[in-house]
PDB file of N, CA and C in Angstrom:
ATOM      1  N   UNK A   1      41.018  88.783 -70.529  1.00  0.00           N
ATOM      2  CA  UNK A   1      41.216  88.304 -71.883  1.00  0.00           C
ATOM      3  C   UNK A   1      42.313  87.239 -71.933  1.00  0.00           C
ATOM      4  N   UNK A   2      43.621  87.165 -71.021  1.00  0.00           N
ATOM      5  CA  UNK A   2      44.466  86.375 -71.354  1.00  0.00           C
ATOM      6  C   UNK A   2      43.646  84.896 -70.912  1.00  0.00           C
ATOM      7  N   UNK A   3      42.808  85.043 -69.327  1.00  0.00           N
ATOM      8  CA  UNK A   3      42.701  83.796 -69.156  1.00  0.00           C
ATOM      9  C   UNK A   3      42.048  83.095 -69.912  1.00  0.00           C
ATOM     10  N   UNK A   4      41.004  83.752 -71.081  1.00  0.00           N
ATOM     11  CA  UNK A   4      40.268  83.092 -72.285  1.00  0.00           C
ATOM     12  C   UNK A   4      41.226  82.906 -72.976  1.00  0.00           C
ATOM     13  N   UNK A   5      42.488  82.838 -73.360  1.00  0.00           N
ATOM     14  CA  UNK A   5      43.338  82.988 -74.474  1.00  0.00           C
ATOM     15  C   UNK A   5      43.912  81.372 -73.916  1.00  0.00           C
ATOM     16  N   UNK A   6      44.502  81.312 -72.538  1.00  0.00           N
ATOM     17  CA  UNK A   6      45.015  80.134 -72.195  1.00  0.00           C
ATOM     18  C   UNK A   6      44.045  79.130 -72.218  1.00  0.00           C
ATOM     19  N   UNK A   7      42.703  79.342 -71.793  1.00  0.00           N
ATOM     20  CA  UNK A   7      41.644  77.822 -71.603  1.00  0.00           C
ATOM     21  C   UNK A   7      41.146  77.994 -73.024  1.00  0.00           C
ATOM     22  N   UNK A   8      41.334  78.398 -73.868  1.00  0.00           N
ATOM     23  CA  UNK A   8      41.237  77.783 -75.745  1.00  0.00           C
ATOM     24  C   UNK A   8      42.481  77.001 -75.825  1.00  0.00           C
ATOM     25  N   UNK A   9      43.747  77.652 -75.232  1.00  0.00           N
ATOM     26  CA  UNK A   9      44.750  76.618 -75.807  1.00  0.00           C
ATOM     27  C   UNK A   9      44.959  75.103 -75.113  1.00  0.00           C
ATOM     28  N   UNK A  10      44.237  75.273 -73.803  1.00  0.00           N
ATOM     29  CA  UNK A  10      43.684  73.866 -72.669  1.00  0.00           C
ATOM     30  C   UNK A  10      42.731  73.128 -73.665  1.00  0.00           C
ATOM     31  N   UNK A  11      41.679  74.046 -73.803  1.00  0.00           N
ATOM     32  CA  UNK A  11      40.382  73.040 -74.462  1.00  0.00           C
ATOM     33  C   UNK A  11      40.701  72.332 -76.208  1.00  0.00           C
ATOM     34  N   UNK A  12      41.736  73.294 -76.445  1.00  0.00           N
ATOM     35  CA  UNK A  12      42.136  73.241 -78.042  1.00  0.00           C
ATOM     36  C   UNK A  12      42.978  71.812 -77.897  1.00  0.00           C
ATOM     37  N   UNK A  13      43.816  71.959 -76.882  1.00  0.00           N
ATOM     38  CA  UNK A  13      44.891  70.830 -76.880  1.00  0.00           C
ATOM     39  C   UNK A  13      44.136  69.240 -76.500  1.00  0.00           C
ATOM     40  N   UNK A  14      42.985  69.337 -75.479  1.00  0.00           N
ATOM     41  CA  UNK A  14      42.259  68.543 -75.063  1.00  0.00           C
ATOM     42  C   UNK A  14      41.073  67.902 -76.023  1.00  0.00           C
ATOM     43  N   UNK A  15      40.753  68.829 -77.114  1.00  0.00           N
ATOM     44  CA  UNK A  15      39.615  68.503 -78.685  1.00  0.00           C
ATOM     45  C   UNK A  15      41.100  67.544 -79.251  1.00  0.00           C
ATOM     46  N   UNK A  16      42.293  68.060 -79.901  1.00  0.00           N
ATOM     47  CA  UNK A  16      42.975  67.671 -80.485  1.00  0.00           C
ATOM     48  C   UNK A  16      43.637  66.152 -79.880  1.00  0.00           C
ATOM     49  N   UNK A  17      43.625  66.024 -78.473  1.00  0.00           N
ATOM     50  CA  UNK A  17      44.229  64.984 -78.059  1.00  0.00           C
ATOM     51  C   UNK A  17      43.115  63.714 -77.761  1.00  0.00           C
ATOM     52  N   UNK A  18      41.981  64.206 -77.910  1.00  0.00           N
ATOM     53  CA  UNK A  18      40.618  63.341 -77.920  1.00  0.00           C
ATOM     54  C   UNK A  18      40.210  62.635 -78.917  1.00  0.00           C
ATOM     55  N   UNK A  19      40.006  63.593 -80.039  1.00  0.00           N
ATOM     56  CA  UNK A  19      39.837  62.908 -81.605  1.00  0.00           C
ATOM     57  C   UNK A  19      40.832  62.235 -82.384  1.00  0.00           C
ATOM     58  N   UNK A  20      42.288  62.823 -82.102  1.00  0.00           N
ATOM     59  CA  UNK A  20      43.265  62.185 -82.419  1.00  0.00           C
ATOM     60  C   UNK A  20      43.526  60.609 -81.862  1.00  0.00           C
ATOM     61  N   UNK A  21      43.205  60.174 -80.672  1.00  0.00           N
ATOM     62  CA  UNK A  21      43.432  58.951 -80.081  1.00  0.00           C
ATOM     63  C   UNK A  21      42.164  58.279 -80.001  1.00  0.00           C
ATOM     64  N   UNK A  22      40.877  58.559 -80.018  1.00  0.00           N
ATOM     65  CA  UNK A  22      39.580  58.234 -80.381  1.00  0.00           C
ATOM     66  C   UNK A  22      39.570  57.518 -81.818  1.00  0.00           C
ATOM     67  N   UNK A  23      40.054  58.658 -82.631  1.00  0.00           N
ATOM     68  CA  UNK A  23      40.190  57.848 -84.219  1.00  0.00           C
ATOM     69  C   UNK A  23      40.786  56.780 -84.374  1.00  0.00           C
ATOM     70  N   UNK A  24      41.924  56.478 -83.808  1.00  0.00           N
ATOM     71  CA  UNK A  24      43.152  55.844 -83.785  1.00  0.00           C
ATOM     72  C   UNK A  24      42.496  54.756 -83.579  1.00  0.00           C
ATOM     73  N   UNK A  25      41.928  55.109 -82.230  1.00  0.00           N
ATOM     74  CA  UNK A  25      41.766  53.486 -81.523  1.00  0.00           C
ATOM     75  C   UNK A  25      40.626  53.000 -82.226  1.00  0.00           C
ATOM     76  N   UNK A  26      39.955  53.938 -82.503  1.00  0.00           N
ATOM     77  CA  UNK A  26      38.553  53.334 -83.462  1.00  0.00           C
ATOM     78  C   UNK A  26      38.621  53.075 -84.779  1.00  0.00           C
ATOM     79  N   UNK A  27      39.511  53.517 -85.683  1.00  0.00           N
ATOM     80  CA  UNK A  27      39.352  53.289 -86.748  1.00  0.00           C
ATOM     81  C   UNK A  27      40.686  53.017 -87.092  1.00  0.00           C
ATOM     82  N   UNK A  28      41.852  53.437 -86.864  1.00  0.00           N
ATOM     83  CA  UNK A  28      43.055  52.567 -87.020  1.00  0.00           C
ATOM     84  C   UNK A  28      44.183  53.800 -87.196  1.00  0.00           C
ATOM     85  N   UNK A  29      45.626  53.419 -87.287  1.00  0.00           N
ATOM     86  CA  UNK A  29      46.396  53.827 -87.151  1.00  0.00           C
ATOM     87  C   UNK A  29      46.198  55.133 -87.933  1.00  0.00           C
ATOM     88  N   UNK A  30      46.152  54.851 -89.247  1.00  0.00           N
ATOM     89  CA  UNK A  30      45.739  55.627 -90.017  1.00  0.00           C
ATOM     90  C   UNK A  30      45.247  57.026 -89.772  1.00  0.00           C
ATOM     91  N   UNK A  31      43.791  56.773 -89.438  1.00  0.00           N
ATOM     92  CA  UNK A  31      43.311  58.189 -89.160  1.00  0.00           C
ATOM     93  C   UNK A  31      43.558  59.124 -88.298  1.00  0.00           C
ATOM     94  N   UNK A  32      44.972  58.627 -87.386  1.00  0.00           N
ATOM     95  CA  UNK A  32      45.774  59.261 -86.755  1.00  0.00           C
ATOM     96  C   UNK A  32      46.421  61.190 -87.389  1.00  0.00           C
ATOM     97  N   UNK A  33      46.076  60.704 -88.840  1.00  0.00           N
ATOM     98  CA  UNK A  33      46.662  61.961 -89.625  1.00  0.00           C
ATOM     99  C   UNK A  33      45.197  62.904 -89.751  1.00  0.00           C
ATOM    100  N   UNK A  34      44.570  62.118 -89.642  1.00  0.00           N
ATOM    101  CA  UNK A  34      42.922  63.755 -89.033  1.00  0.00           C
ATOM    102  C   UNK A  34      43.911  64.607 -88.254  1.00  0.00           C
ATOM    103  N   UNK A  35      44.373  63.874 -87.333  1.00  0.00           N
ATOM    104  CA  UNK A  35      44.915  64.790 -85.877  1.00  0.00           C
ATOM    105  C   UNK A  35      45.533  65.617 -86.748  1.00  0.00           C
ATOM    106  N   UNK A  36      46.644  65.301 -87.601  1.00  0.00           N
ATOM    107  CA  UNK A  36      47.694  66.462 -88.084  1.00  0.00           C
ATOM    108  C   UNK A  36      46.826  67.745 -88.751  1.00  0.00           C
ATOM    109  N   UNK A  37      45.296  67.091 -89.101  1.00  0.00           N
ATOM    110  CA  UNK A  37      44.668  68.011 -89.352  1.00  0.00           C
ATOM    111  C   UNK A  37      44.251  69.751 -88.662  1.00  0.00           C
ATOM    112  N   UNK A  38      43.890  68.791 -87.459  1.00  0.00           N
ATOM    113  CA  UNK A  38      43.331  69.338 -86.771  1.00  0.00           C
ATOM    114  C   UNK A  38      44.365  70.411 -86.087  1.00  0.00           C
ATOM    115  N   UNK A  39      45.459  69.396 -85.868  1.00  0.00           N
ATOM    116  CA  UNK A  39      46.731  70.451 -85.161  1.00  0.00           C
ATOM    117  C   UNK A  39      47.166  71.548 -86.399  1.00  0.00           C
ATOM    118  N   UNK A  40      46.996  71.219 -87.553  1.00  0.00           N
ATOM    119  CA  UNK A  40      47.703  72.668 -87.779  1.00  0.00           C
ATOM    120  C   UNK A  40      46.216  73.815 -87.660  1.00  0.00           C
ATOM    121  N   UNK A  41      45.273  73.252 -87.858  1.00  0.00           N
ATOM    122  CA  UNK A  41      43.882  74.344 -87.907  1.00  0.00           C
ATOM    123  C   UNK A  41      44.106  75.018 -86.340  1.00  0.00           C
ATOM    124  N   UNK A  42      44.402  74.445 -85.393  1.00  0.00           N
ATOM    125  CA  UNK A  42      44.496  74.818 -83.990  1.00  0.00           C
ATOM    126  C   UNK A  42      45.592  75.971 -84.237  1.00  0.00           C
ATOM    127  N   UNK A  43      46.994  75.409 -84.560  1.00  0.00           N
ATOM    128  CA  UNK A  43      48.246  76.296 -85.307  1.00  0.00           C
ATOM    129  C   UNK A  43      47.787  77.669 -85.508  1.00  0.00           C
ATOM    130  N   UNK A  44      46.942  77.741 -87.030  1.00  0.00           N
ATOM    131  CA  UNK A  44      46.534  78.678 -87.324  1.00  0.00           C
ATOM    132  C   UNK A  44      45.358  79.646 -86.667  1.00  0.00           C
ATOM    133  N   UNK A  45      44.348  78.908 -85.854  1.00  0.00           N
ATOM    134  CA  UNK A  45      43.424  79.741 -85.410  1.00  0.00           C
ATOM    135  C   UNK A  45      44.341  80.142 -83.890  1.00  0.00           C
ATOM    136  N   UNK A  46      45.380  79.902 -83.535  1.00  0.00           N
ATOM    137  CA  UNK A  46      46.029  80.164 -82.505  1.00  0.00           C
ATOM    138  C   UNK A  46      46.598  81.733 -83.301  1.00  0.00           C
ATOM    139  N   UNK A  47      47.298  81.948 -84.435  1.00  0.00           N
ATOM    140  CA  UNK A  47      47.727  82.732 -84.747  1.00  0.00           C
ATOM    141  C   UNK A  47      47.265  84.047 -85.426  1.00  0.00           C
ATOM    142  N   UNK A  48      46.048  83.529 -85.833  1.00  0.00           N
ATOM    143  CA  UNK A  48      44.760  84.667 -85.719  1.00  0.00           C
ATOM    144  C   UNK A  48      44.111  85.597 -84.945  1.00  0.00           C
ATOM    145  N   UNK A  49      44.307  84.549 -83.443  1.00  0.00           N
ATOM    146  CA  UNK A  49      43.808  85.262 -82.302  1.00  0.00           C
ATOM    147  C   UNK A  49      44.806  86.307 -81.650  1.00  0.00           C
ATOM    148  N   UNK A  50      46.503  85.291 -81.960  1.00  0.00           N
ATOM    149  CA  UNK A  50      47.394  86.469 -81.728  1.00  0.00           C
ATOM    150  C   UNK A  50      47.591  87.753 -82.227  1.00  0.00           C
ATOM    151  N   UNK A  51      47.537  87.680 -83.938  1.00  0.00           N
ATOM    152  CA  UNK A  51      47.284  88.993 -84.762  1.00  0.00           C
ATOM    153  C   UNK A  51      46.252  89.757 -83.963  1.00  0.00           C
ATOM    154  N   UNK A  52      44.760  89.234 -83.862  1.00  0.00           N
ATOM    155  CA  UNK A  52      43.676  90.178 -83.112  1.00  0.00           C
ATOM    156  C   UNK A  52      43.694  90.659 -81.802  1.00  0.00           C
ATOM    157  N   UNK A  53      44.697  89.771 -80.816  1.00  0.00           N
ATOM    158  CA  UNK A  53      44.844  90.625 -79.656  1.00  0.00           C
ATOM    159  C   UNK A  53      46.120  91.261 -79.764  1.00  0.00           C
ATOM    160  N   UNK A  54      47.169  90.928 -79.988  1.00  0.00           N
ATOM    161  CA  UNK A  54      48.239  92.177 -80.600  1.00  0.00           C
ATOM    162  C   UNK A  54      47.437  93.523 -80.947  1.00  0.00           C
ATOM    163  N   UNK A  55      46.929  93.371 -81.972  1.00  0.00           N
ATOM    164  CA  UNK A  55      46.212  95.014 -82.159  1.00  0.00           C
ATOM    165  C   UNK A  55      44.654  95.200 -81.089  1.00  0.00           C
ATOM    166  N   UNK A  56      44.904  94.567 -80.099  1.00  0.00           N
ATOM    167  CA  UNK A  56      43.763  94.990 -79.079  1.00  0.00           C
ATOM    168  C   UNK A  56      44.661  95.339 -77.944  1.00  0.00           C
ATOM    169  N   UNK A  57      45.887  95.217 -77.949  1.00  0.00           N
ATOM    170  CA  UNK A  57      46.721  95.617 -77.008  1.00  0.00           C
ATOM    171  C   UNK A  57      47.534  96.630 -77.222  1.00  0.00           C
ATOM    172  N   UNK A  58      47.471  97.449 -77.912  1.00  0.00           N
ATOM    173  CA  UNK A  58      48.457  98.296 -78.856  1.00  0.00           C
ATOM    174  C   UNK A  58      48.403  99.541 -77.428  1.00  0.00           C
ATOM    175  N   UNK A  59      47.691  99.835 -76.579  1.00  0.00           N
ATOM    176  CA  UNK A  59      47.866 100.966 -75.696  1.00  0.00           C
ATOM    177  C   UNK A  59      48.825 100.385 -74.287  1.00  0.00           C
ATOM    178  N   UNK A  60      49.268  99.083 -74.463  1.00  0.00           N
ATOM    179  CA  UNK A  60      49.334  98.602 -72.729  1.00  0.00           C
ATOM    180  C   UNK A  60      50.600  98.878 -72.976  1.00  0.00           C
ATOM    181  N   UNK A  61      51.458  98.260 -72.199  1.00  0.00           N
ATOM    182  CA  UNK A  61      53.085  98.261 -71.966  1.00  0.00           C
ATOM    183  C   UNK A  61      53.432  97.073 -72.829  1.00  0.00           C
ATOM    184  N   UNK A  62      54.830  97.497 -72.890  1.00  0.00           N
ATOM    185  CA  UNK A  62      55.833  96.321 -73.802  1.00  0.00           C
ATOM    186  C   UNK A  62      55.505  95.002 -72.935  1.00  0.00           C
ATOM    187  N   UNK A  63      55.819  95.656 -71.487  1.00  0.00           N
ATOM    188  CA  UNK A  63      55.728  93.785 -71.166  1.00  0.00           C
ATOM    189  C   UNK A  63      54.870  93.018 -71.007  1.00  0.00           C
ATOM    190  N   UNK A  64      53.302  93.923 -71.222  1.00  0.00           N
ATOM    191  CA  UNK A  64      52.027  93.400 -71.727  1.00  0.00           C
ATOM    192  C   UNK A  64      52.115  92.531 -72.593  1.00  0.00           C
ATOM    193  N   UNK A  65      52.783  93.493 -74.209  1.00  0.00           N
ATOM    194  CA  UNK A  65      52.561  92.446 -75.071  1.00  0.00           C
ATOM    195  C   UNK A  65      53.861  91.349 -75.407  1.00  0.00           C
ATOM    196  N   UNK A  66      54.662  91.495 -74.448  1.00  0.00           N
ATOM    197  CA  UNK A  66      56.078  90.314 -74.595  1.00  0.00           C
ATOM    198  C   UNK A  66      55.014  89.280 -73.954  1.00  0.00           C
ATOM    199  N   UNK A  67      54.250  89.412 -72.176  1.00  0.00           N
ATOM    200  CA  UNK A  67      53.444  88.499 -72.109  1.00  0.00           C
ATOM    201  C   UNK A  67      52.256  87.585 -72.308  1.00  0.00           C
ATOM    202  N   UNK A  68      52.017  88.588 -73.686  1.00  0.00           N
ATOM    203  CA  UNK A  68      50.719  87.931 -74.231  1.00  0.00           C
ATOM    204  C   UNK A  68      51.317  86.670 -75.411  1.00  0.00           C
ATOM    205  N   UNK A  69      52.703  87.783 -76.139  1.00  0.00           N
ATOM    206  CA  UNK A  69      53.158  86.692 -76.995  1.00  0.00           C
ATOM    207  C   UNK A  69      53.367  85.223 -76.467  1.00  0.00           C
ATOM    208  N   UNK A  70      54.133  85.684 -75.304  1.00  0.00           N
ATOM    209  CA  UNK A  70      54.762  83.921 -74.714  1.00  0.00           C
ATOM    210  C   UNK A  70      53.216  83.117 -73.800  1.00  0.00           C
ATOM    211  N   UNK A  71      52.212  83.914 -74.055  1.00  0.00           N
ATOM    212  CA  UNK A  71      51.074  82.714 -73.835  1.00  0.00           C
ATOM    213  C   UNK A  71      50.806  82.216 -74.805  1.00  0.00           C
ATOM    214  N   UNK A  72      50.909  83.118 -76.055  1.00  0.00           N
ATOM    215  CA  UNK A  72      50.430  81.929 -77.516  1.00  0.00           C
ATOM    216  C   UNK A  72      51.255  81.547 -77.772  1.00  0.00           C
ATOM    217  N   UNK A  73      52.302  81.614 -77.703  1.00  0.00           N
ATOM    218  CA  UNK A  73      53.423  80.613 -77.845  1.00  0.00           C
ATOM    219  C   UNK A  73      53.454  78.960 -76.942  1.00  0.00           C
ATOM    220  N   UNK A  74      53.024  79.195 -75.746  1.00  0.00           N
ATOM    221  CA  UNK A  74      52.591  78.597 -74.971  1.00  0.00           C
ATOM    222  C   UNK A  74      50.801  77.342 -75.345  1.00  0.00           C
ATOM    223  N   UNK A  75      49.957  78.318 -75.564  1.00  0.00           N
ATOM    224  CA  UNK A  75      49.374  77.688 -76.535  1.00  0.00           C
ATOM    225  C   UNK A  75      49.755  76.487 -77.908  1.00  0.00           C
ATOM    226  N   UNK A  76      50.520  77.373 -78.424  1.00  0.00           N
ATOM    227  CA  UNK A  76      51.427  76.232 -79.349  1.00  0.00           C
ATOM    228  C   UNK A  76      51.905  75.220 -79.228  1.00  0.00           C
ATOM    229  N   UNK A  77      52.585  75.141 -77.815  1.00  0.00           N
ATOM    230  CA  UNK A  77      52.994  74.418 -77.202  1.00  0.00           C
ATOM    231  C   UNK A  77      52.378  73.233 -76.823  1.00  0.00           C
ATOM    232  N   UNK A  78      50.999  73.719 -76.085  1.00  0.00           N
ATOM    233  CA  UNK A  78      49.890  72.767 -75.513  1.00  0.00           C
ATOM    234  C   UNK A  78      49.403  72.050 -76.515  1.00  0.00           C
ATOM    235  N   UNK A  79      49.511  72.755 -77.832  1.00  0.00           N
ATOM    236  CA  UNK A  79      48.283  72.112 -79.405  1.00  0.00           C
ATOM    237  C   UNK A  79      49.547  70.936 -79.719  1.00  0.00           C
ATOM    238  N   UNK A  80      50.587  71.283 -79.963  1.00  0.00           N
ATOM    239  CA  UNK A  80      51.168  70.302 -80.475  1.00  0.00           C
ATOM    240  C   UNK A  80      52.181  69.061 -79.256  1.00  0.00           C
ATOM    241  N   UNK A  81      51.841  69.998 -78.510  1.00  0.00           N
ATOM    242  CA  UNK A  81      52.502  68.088 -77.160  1.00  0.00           C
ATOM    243  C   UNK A  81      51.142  67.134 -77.007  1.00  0.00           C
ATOM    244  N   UNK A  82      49.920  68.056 -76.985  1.00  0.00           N
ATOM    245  CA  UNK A  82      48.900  67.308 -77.447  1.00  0.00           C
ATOM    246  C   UNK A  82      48.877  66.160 -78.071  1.00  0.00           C
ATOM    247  N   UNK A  83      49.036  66.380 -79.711  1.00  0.00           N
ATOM    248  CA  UNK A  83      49.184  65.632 -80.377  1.00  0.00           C
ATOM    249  C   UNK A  83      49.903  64.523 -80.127  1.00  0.00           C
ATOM    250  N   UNK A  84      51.240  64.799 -79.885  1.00  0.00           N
ATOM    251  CA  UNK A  84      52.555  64.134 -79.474  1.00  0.00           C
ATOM    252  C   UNK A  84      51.823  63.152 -78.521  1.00  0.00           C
ATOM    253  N   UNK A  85      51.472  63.669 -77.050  1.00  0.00           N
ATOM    254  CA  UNK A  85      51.247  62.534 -76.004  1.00  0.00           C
ATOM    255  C   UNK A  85      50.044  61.287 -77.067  1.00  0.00           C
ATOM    256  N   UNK A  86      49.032  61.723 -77.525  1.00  0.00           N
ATOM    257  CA  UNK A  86      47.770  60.861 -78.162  1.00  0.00           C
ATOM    258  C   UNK A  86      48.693  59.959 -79.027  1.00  0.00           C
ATOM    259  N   UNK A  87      49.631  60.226 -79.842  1.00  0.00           N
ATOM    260  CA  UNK A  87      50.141  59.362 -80.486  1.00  0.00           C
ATOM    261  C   UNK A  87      50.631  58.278 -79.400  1.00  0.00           C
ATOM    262  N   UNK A  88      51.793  58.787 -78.650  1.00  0.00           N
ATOM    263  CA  UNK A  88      52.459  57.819 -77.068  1.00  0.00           C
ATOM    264  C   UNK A  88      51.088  57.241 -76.793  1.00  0.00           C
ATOM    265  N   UNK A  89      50.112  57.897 -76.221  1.00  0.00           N
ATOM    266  CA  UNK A  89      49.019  56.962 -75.449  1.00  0.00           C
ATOM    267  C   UNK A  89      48.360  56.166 -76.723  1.00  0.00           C
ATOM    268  N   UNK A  90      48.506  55.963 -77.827  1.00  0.00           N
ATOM    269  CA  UNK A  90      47.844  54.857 -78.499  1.00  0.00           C
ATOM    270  C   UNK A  90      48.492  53.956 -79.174  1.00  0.00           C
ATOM    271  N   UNK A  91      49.988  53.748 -78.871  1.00  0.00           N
ATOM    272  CA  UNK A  91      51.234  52.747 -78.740  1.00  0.00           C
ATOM    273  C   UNK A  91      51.567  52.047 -76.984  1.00  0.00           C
ATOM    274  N   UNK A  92      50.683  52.917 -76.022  1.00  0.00           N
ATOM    275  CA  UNK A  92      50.768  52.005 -74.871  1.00  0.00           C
ATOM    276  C   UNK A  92      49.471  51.383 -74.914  1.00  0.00           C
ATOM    277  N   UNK A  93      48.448  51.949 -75.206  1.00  0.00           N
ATOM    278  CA  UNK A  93      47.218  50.892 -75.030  1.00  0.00           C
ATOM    279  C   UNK A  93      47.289  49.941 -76.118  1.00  0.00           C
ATOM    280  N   UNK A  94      48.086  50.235 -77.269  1.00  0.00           N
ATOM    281  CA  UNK A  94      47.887  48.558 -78.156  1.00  0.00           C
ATOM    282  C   UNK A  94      49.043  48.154 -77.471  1.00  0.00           C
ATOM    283  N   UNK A  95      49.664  48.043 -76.776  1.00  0.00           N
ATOM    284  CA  UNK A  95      50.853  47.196 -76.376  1.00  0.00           C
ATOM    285  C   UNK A  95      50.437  46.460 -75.068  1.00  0.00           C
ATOM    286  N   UNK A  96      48.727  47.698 -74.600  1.00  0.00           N
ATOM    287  CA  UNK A  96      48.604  46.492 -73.306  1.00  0.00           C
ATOM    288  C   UNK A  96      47.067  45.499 -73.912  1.00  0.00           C
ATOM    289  N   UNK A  97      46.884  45.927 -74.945  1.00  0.00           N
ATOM    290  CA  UNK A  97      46.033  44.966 -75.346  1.00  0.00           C
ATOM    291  C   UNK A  97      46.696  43.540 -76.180  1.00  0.00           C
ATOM    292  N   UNK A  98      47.695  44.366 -76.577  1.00  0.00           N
ATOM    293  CA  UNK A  98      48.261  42.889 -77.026  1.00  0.00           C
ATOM    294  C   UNK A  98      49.362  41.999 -75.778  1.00  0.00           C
ATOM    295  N   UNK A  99      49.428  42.362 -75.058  1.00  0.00           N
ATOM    296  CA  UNK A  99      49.440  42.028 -73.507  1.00  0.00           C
ATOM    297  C   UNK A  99      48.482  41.061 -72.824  1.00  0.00           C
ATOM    298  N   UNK A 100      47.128  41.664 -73.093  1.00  0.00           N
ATOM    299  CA  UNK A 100      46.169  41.099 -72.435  1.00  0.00           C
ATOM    300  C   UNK A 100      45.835  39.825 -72.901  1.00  0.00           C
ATOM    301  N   UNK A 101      45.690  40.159 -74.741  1.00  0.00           N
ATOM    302  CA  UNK A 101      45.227  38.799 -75.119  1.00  0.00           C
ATOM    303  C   UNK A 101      45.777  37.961 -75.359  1.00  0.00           C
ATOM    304  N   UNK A 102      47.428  38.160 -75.167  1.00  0.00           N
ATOM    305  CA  UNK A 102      48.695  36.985 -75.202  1.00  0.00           C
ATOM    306  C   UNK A 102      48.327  36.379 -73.736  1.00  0.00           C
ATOM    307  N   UNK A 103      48.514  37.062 -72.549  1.00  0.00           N
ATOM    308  CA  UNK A 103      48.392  36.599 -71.198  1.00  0.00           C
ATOM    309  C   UNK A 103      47.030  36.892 -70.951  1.00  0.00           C
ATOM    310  N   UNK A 104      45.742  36.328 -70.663  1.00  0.00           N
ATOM    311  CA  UNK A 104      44.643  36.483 -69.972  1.00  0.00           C
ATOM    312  C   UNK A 104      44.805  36.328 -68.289  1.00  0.00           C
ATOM    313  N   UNK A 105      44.312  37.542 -67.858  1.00  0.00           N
ATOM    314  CA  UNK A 105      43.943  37.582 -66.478  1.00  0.00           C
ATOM    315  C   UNK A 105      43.066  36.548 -66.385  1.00  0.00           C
ATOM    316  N   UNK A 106      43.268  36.478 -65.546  1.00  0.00           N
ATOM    317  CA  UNK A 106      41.860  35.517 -64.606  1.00  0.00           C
ATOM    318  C   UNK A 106      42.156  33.559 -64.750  1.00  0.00           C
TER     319      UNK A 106
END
Protein backbone atom coordinates (compact mmCIF):
# COMPACT_ATOMS: atom_id res chain seq x y z
CA UNK A 1 0.00 0.00 0.00
CA UNK A 2 2.71 2.57 0.77
CA UNK A 3 4.39 1.98 -2.61
CA UNK A 4 0.88 2.99 -4.30
CA UNK A 5 0.74 5.93 -1.94
CA UNK A 6 4.34 7.24 -3.17
CA UNK A 7 3.83 6.59 -7.22
CA UNK A 8 0.34 8.83 -6.90
CA UNK A 9 2.46 11.41 -5.31
CA UNK A 10 5.30 10.73 -8.48
CA UNK A 11 2.45 10.59 -11.06
CA UNK A 12 0.44 13.47 -9.17
CA UNK A 13 3.55 15.72 -9.17
CA UNK A 14 4.38 14.71 -12.88
CA UNK A 15 0.16 15.49 -14.17
CA UNK A 16 0.72 18.81 -12.19
CA UNK A 17 4.16 19.71 -13.61
CA UNK A 18 2.95 18.78 -17.28
CA UNK A 19 -0.24 20.81 -17.56
CA UNK A 20 1.10 23.51 -15.61
CA UNK A 21 4.09 24.24 -18.15
CA UNK A 22 2.11 22.87 -21.26
CA UNK A 23 -0.51 25.67 -20.53
CA UNK A 24 2.00 28.20 -19.99
CA UNK A 25 3.86 27.63 -22.97
CA UNK A 26 0.71 27.19 -24.98
CA UNK A 27 -1.48 29.56 -23.97
CA UNK A 28 0.44 32.09 -21.90
CA UNK A 29 1.64 33.11 -18.70
CA UNK A 30 -1.56 33.33 -17.43
CA UNK A 31 -2.95 29.97 -17.40
CA UNK A 32 -0.12 29.17 -15.31
CA UNK A 33 -2.82 29.63 -12.34
CA UNK A 34 -4.84 26.23 -13.72
CA UNK A 35 -1.65 24.77 -12.09
CA UNK A 36 -2.52 26.46 -8.66
CA UNK A 37 -5.58 24.67 -9.44
CA UNK A 38 -4.64 21.64 -9.80
CA UNK A 39 -1.97 21.76 -6.92
CA UNK A 40 -4.27 22.42 -4.28
CA UNK A 41 -6.88 19.47 -5.68
CA UNK A 42 -3.60 17.20 -5.52
CA UNK A 43 -3.20 18.99 -1.70
CA UNK A 44 -6.45 17.80 -0.87
CA UNK A 45 -6.87 14.41 -2.53
CA UNK A 46 -3.36 13.79 -0.89
CA UNK A 47 -5.10 14.39 2.45
CA UNK A 48 -8.02 12.21 1.94
CA UNK A 49 -5.98 9.35 1.19
CA UNK A 50 -4.07 10.12 4.42
CA UNK A 51 -7.36 10.27 6.61
CA UNK A 52 -8.28 6.69 4.73
CA UNK A 53 -5.07 4.99 5.32
CA UNK A 54 -4.59 6.34 8.90
CA UNK A 55 -7.78 4.43 9.77
CA UNK A 56 -6.58 1.37 7.60
CA UNK A 57 -3.62 1.30 9.76
CA UNK A 58 -5.06 1.61 13.14
CA UNK A 59 -3.71 -2.21 14.16
CA UNK A 60 0.16 -1.71 13.03
CA UNK A 61 2.80 -0.01 15.24
CA UNK A 62 3.38 3.70 16.02
CA UNK A 63 6.24 3.68 13.74
CA UNK A 64 4.02 2.33 11.01
CA UNK A 65 1.94 5.16 11.21
CA UNK A 66 4.81 8.03 12.02
CA UNK A 67 6.02 6.34 8.55
CA UNK A 68 3.12 6.53 6.60
CA UNK A 69 2.57 10.19 7.81
CA UNK A 70 6.11 11.40 6.59
CA UNK A 71 5.30 9.73 3.07
CA UNK A 72 2.30 12.05 2.62
CA UNK A 73 4.00 14.61 3.79
CA UNK A 74 6.51 13.75 1.34
CA UNK A 75 3.91 13.56 -1.27
CA UNK A 76 3.19 17.18 -0.47
CA UNK A 77 6.29 17.87 -1.02
CA UNK A 78 6.57 16.30 -4.58
CA UNK A 79 2.87 18.16 -5.55
CA UNK A 80 4.08 21.40 -4.70
CA UNK A 81 8.11 21.53 -5.87
CA UNK A 82 6.29 20.32 -8.85
CA UNK A 83 4.65 23.23 -9.41
CA UNK A 84 7.58 25.38 -8.30
CA UNK A 85 10.18 23.66 -10.87
CA UNK A 86 7.23 24.17 -14.11
CA UNK A 87 7.07 27.69 -13.20
CA UNK A 88 11.48 27.85 -13.23
CA UNK A 89 11.28 25.65 -16.45
CA UNK A 90 8.93 28.15 -18.29
CA UNK A 91 11.16 31.36 -17.43
CA UNK A 92 14.24 29.31 -18.87
CA UNK A 93 12.65 28.26 -22.07
CA UNK A 94 11.26 31.89 -22.80
CA UNK A 95 14.64 33.23 -22.01
CA UNK A 96 16.16 30.70 -24.52
CA UNK A 97 13.71 31.52 -27.06
CA UNK A 98 14.18 34.95 -26.75
CA UNK A 99 17.87 34.04 -27.09
CA UNK A 100 17.34 32.29 -30.16
CA UNK A 101 15.47 34.81 -32.04
CA UNK A 102 17.76 37.78 -30.94
CA UNK A 103 20.92 35.52 -32.03
CA UNK A 104 20.01 32.93 -34.87
CA UNK A 105 22.08 29.84 -35.10
CA UNK A 106 23.16 28.95 -38.28
Amino acid sequence: MIEFVILLGLIGGWVIFASTLFLMLALGKMWGLLGVVLLIAGIEINHWLKARYMKAVVDYSPRTKELAAHIFEMNELIIMSSYVIALALYVVIQKYVEIMIKLPVG
